[in-house]
C-alpha atoms as a PDB file:
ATOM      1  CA  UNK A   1       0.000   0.000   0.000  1.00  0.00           C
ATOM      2  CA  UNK A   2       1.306   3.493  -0.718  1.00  0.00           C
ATOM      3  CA  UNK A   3       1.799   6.290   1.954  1.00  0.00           C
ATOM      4  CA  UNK A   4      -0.424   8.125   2.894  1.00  0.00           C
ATOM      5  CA  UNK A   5      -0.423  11.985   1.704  1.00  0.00           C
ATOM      6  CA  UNK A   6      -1.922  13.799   4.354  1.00  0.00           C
ATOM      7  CA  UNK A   7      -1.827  13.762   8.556  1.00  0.00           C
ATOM      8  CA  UNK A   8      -6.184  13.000   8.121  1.00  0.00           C
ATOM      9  CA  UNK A   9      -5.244   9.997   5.326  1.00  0.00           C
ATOM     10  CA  UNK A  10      -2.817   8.759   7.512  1.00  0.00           C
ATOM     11  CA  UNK A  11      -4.677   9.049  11.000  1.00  0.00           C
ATOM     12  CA  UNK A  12      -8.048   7.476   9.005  1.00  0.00           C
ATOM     13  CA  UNK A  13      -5.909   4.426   7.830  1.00  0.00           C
ATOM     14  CA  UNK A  14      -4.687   3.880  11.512  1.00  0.00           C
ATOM     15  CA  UNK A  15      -7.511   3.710  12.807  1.00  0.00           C
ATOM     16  CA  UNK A  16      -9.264   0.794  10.180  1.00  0.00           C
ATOM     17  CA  UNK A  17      -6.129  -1.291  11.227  1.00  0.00           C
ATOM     18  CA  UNK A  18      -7.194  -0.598  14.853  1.00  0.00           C
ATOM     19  CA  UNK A  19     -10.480  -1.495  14.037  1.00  0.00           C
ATOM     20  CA  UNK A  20      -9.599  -4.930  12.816  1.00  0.00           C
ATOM     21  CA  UNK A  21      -7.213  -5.253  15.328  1.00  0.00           C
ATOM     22  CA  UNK A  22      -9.627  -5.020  18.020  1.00  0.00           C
ATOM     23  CA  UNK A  23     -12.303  -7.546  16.343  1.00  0.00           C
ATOM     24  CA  UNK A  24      -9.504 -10.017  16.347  1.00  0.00           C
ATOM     25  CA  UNK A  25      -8.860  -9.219  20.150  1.00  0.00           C
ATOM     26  CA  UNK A  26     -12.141  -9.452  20.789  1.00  0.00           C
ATOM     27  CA  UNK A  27     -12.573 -12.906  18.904  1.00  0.00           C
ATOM     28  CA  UNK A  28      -9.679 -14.356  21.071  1.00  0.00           C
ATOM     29  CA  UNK A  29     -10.818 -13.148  24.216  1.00  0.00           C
ATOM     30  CA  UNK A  30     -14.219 -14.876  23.218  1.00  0.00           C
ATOM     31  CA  UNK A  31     -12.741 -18.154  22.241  1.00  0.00           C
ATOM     32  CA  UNK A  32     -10.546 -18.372  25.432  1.00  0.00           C
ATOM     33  CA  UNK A  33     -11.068 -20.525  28.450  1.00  0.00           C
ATOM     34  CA  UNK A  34     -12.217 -18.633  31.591  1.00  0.00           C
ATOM     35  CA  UNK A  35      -9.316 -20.111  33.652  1.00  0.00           C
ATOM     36  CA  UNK A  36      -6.673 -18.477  31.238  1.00  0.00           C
ATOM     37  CA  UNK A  37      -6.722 -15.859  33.844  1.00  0.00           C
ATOM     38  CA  UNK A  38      -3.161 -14.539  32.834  1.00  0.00           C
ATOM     39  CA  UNK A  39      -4.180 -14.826  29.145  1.00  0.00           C
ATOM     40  CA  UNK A  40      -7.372 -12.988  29.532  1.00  0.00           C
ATOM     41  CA  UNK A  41      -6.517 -10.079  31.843  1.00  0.00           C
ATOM     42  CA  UNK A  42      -3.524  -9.303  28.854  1.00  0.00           C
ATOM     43  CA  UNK A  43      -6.120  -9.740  25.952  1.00  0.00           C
ATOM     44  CA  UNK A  44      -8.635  -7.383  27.806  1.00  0.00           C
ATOM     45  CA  UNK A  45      -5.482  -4.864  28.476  1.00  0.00           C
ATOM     46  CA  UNK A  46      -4.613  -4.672  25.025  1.00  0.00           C
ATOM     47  CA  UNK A  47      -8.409  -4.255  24.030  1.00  0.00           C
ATOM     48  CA  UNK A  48      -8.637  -0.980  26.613  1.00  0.00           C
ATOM     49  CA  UNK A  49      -5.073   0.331  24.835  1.00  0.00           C
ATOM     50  CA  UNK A  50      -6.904   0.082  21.482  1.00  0.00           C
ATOM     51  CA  UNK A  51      -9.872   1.634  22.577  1.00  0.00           C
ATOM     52  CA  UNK A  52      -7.804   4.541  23.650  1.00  0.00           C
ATOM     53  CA  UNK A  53      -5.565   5.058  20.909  1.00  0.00           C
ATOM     54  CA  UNK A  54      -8.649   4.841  18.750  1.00  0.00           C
ATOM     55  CA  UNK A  55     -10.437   7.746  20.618  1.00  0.00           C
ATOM     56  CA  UNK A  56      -7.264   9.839  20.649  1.00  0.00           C
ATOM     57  CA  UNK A  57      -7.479   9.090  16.953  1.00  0.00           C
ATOM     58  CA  UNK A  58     -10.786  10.027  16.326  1.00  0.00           C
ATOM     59  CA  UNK A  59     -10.386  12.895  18.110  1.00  0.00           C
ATOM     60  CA  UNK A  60      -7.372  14.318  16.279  1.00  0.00           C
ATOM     61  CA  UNK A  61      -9.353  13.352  12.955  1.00  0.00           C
ATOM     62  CA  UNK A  62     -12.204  15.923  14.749  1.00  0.00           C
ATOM     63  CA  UNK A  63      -9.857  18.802  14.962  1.00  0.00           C
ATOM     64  CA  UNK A  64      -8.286  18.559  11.816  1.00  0.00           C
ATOM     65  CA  UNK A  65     -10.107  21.199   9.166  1.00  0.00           C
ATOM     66  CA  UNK A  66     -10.015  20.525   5.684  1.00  0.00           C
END
């Protein structure tokens, strides 16, 4: 895939590989055995730093005009 050409192209393709990235977290936290305590608790950790980057995303995508 090419670069990119602006900070909003850039910041909107980011966040569609977050996306997927936190429907695959998701799945696997799903499909995981309840005693994988260890396993979980990191799967759930990097959902919540996904869900954060993505709003810090979406909210630099909001104050960008043009």
């Amino acid at each position: 895939m090419s670069r990119p050409f602006s900070e909003r192209e850039s910041l909107k393709v980011e966040l569609a590989e977050l996306a997927n990235d936190l429907a695959c977290y998701r799945a696997e936290l799903d499909a995981m055995p309840l005693d994988a305590k260890t396993r979980r608790e990191m799967r759930t950790w990097q959902i919540q730093r996904v869900q954060r980057r993505m709003a810090d995303l979406e909210a630099r995508l909001a104050s960008i005009t043009g």
